[in-house]
C-alpha atoms as a PDB file:
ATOM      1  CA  UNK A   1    -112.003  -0.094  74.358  1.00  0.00           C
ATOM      2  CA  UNK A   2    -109.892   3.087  74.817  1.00  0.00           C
ATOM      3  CA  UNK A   3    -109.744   5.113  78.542  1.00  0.00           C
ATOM      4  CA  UNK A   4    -108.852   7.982  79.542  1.00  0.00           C
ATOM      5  CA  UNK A   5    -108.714   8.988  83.988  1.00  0.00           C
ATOM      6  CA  UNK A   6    -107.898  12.069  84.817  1.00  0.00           C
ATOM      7  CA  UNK A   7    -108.731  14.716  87.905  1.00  0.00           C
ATOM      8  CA  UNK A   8    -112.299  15.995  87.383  1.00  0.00           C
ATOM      9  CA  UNK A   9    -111.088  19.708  86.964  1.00  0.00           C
ATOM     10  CA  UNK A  10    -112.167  22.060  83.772  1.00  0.00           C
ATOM     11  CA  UNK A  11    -108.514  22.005  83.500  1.00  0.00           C
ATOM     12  CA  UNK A  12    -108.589  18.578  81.801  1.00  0.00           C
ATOM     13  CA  UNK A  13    -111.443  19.279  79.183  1.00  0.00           C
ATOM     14  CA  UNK A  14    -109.186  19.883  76.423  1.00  0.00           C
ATOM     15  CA  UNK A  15    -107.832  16.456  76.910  1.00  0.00           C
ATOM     16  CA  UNK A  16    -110.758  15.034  77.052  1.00  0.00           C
ATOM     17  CA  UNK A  17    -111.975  16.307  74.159  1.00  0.00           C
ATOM     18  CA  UNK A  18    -109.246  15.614  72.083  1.00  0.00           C
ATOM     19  CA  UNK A  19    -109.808  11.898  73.122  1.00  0.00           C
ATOM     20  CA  UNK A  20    -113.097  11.656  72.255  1.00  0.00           C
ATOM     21  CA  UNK A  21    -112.269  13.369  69.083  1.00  0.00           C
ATOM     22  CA  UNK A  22    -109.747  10.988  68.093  1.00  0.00           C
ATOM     23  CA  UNK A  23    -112.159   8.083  68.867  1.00  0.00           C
ATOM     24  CA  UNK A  24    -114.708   9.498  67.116  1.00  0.00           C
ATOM     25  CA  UNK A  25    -112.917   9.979  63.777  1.00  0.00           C
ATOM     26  CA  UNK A  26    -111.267   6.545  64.125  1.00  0.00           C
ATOM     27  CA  UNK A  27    -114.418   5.174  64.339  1.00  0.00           C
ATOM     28  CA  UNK A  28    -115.807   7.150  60.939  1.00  0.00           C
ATOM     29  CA  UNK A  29    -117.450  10.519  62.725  1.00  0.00           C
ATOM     30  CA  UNK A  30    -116.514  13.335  60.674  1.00  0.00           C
ATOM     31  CA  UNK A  31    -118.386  16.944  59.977  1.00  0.00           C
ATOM     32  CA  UNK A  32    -121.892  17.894  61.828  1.00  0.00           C
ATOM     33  CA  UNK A  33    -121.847  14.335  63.857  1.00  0.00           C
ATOM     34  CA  UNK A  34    -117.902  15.187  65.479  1.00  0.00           C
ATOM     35  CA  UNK A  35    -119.183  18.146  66.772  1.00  0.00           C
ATOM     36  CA  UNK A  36    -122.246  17.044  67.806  1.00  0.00           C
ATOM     37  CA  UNK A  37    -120.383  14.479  70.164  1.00  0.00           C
ATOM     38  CA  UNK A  38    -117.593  16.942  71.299  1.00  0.00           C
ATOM     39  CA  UNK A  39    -120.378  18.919  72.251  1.00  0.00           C
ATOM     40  CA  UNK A  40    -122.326  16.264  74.236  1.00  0.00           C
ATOM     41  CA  UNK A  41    -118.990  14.849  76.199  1.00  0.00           C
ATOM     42  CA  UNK A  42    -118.172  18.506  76.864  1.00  0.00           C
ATOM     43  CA  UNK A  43    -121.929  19.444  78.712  1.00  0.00           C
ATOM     44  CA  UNK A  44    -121.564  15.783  80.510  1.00  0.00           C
ATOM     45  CA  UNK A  45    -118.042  16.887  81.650  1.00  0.00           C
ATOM     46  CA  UNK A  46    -118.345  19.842  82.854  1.00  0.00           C
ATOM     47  CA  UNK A  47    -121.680  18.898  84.926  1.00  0.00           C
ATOM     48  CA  UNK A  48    -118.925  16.255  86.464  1.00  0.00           C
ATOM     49  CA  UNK A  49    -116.478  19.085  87.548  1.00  0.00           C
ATOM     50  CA  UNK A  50    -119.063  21.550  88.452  1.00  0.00           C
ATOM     51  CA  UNK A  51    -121.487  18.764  90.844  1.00  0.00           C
ATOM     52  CA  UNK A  52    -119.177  15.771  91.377  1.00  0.00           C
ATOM     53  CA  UNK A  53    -116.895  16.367  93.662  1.00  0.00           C
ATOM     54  CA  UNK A  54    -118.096  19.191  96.258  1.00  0.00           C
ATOM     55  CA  UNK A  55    -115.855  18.622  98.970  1.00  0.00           C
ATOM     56  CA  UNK A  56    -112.859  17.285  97.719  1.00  0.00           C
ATOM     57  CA  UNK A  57    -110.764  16.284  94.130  1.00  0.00           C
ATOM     58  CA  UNK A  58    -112.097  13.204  92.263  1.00  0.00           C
ATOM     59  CA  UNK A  59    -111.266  11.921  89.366  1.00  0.00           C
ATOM     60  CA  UNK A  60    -113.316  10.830  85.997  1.00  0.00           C
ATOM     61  CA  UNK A  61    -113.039   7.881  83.418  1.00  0.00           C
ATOM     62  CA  UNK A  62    -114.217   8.568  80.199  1.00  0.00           C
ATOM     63  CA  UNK A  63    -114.093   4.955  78.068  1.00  0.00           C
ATOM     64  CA  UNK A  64    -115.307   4.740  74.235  1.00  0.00           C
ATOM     65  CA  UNK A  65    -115.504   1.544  72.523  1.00  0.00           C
ATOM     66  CA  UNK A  66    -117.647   0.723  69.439  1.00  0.00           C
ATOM     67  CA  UNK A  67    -120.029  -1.790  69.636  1.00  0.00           C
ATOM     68  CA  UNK A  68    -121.378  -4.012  66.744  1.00  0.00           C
ATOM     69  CA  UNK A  69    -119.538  -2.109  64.248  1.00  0.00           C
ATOM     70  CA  UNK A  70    -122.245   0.823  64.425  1.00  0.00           C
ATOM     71  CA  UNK A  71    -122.484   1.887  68.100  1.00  0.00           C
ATOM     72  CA  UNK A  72    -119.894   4.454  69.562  1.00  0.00           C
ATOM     73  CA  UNK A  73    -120.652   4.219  73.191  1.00  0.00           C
ATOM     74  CA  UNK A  74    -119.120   6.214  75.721  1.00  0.00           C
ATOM     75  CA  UNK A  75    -118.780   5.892  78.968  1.00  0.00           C
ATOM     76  CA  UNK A  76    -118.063   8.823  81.664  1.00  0.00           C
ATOM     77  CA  UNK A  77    -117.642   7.414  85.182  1.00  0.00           C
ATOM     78  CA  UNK A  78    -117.016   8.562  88.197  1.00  0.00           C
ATOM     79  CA  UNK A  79    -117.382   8.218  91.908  1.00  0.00           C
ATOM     80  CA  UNK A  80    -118.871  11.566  93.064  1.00  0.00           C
ATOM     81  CA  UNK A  81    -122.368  12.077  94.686  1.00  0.00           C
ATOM     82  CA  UNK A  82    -124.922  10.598  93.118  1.00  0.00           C
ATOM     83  CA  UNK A  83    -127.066  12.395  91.014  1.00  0.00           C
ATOM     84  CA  UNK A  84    -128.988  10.981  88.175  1.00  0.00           C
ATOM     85  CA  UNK A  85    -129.509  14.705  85.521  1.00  0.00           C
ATOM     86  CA  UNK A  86    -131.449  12.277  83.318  1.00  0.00           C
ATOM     87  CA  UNK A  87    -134.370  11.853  85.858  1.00  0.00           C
ATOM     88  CA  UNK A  88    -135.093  15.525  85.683  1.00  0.00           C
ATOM     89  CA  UNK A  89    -137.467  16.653  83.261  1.00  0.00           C
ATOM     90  CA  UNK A  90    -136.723  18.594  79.839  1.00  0.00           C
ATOM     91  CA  UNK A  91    -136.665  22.479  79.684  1.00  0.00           C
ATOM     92  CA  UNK A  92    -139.608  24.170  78.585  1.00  0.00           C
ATOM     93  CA  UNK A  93    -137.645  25.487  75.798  1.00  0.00           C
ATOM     94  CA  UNK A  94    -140.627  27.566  74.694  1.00  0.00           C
ATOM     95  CA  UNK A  95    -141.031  29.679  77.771  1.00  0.00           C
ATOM     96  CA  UNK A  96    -139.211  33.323  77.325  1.00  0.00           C
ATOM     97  CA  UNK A  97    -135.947  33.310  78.881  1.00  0.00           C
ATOM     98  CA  UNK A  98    -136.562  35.010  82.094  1.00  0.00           C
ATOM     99  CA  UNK A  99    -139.367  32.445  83.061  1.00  0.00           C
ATOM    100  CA  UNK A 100    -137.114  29.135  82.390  1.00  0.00           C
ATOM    101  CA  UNK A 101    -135.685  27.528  85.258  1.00  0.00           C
ATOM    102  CA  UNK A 102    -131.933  27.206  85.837  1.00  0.00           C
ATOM    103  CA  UNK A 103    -130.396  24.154  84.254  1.00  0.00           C
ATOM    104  CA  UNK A 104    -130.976  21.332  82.341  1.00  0.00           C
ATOM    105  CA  UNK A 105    -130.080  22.535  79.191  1.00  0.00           C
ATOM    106  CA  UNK A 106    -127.200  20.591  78.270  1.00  0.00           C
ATOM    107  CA  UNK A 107    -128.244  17.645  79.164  1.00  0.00           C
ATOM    108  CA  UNK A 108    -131.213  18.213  77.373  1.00  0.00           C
ATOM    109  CA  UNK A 109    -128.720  18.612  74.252  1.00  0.00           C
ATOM    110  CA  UNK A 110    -126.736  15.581  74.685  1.00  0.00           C
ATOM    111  CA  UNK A 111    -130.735  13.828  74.431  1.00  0.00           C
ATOM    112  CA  UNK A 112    -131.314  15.572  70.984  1.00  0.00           C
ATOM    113  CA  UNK A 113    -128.104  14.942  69.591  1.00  0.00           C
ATOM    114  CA  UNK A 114    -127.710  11.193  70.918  1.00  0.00           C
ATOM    115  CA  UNK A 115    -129.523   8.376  70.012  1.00  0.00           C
ATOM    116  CA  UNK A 116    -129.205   7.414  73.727  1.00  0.00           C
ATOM    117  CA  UNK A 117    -128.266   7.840  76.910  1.00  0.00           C
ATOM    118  CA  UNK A 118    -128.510   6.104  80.118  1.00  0.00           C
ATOM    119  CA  UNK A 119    -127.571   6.682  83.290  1.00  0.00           C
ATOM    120  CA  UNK A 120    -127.195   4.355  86.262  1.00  0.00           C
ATOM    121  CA  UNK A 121    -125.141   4.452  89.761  1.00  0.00           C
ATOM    122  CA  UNK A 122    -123.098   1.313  89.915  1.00  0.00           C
ATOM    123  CA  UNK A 123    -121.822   1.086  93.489  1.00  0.00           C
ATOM    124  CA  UNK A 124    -120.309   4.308  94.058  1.00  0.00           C
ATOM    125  CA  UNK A 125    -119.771   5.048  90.595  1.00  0.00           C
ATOM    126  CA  UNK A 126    -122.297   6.998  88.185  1.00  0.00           C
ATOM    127  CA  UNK A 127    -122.301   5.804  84.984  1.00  0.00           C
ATOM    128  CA  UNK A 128    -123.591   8.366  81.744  1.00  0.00           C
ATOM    129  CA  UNK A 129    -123.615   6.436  78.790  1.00  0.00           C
ATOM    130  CA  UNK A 130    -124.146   8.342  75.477  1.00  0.00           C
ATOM    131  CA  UNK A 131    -124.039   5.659  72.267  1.00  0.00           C
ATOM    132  CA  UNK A 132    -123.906   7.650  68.691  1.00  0.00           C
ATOM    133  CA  UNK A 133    -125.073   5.208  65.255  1.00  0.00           C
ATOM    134  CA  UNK A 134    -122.617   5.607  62.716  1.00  0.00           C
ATOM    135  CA  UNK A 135    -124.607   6.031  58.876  1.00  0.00           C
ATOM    136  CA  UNK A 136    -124.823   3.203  56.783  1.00  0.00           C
END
């Protein structure tokens, strides 16, 4: 398993991406899939600086491993307020534009383009865990 902490400030996505990115094509991601998950980590990140931390500075753990020889699992953790994105419900992405509510587009995304996620609060950490299938 690889790890990466840092402060939970947009300042740090670049460096988080470029970890994930690395893991990714280590693990055999290349093309239309690599982007895919750069994408995903980037909408789960910055929902982490944006909501995490309203009061004060935390920080954020991104961890990817694979699993089984298939499974690329990541793991972004951290220890702000508790909030759960994947109990709310998907976008009506058919309504016009004017009549959609606010949010829940990306992490509507990172649902399409994963094939899962799960979230769950662990103490005082919350836990989004996004696992990609490599192709046979």
């Amino acid at each position: 398993m690889k790890s990466l902490k840092l402060a939970a400030i947009i300042e740090n996505l670049d460096r988080f991406i470029s970890f994930v990115r690395t893991c990714s094509e280590e693990y055999g991601f290349e093309g239309k899939k690599a982007m895919e998950i750069e994408l995903a980590v980037e909408e789960a990140l910055v929902n982490v600086f944006s909501y995490a931390y309203p009061e004060e500075e935390g920080q954020v753990e991104m961890c990817c491993t694979l699993n089984d020889g298939k499974k690329f699992v990541i793991e972004i953790c951290d220890e702000g307020i508790p909030f759960d994105a994947l109990s709310r419900s998907d976008p009506d992405t058919t309504a016009d534009v004017g009549d959609r509510e606010i949010g829940g587009l990306g992490i509507f995304f990172i649902k399409k383009v994963a094939d899962e996620v799960r979230y769950s609060r662990n103490g005082d950490m919350n836990v989004l865990t996004i696992v990609f299938l490599l192709a046979d």
